[in-house]
Protein backbone atom coordinates (compact mmCIF):
# COMPACT_ATOMS: atom_id res chain seq x y z
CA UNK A 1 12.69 -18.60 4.65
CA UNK A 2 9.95 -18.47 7.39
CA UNK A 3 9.20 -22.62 6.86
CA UNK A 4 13.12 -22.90 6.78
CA UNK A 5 14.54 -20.71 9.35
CA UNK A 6 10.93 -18.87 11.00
CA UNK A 7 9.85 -20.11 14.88
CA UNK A 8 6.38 -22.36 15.35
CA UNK A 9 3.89 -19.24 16.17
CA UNK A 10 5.99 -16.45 15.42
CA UNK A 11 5.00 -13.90 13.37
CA UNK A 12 7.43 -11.82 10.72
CA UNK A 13 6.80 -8.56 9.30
CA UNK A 14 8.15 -8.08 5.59
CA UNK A 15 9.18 -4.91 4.44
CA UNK A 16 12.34 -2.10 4.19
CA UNK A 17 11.31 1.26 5.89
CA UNK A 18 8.37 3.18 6.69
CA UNK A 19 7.03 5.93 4.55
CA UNK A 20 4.09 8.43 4.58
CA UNK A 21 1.37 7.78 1.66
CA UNK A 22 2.65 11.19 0.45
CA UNK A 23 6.44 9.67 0.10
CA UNK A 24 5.14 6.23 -1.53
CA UNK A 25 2.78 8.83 -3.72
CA UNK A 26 5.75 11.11 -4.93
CA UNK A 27 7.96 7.40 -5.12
CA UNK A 28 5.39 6.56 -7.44
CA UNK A 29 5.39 9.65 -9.55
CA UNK A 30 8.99 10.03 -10.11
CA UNK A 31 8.98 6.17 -11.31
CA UNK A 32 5.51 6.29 -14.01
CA UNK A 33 6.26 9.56 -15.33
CA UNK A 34 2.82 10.82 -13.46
CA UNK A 35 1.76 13.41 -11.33
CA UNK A 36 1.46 12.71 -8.02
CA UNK A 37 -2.28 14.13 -6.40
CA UNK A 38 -1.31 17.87 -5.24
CA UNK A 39 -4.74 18.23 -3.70
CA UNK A 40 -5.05 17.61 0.13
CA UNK A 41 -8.82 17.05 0.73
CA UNK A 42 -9.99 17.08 4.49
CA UNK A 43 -10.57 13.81 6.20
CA UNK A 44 -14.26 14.05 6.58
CA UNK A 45 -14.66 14.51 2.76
CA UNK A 46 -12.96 11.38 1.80
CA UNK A 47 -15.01 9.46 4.87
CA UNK A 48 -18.30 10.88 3.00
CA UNK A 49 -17.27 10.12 -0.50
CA UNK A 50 -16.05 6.71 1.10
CA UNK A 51 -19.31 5.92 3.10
CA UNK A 52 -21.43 7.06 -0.33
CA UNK A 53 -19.61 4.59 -2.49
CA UNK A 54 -19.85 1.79 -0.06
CA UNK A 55 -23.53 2.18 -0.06
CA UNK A 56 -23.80 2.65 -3.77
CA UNK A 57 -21.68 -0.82 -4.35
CA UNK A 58 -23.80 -2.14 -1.94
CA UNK A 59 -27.10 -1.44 -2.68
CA UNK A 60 -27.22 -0.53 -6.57
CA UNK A 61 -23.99 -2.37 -7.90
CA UNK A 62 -23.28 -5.11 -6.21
CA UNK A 63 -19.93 -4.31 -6.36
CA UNK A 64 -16.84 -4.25 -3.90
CA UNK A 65 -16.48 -0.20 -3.32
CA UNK A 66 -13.91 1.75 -5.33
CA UNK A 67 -13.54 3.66 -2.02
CA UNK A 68 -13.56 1.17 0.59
CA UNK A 69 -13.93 3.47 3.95
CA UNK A 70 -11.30 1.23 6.11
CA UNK A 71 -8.76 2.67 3.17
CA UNK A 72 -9.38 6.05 3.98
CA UNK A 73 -9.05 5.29 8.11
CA UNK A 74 -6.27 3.76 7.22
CA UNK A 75 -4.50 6.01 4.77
CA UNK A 76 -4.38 9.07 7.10
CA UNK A 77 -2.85 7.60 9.76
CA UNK A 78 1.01 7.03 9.56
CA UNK A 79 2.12 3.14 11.15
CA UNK A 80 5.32 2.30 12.06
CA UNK A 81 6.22 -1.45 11.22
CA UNK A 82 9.54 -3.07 12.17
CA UNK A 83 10.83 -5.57 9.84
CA UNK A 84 14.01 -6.45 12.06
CA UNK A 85 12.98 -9.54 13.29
CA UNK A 86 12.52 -11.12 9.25
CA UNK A 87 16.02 -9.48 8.80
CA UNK A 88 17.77 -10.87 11.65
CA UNK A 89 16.29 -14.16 12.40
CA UNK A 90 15.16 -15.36 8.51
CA UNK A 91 17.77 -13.46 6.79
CA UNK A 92 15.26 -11.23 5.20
CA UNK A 93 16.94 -9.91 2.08
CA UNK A 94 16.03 -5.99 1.79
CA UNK A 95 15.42 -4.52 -1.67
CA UNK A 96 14.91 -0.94 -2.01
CA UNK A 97 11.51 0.58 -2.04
CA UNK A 98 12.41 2.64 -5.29
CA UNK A 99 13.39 -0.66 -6.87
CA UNK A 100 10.61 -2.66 -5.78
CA UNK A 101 7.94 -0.06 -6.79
CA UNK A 102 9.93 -0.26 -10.07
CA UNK A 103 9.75 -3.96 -10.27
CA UNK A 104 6.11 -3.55 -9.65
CA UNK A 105 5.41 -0.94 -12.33
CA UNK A 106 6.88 -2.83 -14.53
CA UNK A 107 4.51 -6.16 -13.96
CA UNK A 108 1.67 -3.70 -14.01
CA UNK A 109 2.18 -2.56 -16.98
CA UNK A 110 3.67 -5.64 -18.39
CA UNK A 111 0.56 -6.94 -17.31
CA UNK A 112 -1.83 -5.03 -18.92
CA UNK A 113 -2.93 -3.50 -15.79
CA UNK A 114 -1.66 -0.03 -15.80
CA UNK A 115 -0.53 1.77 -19.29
């Protein structure tokens, strides 16, 4: 749609409608079957668990961090993203979250990613 109908330079957000981690979380649950985390840690304890695993991947593992501490700097702080512009001027089609996060637990597991 963008190379069809999108402006040279322009830039298009894609999405439906904005929701807290918690919502997308509890989303989530209701879809797998799971629990959704109950426990609310404070901000600096994720930061230090973050920071730790960064410098364990790092230095010891060589691997990319399980806790990557932009994730956590990100996760606590709630955007606001308009998709209107994709919608009106590229004709956007808008899909339910709930269906989408469906569709995508389905791959997942399909997959062989996620049981």
């Amino acid at each position: 749609m963008a190379l069809e109908k999108g402006r040279i330079g322009e830039r298009y957000l894609l999405g439906n409608r904005n929701l807290t981690l918690k919502q997308i979380l509890d989303l989530l649950a209701r879809i797998t079957g799971l629990p959704a985390p109950r426990i609310r840690i404070p901000i600096w304890v994720a930061l230090a668990a973050a920071r730790a695993d960064e410098f364990v991947a790092k230095r010891v593992t060589g691997k990319p961090p399980r806790i990557p501490v932009a994730a956590v700097k990100t996760a606590r702080q709630f955007r606001h993203f308009d998709c209107s512009k994709a919608v009106n001027e590229l004709g956007l089609p808008q899909t339910s979250v709930e269906k989408a996060l469906e569709d995508a637990v389905r791959w997942f597991r399909e997959n062989g990613y996620a049981s």
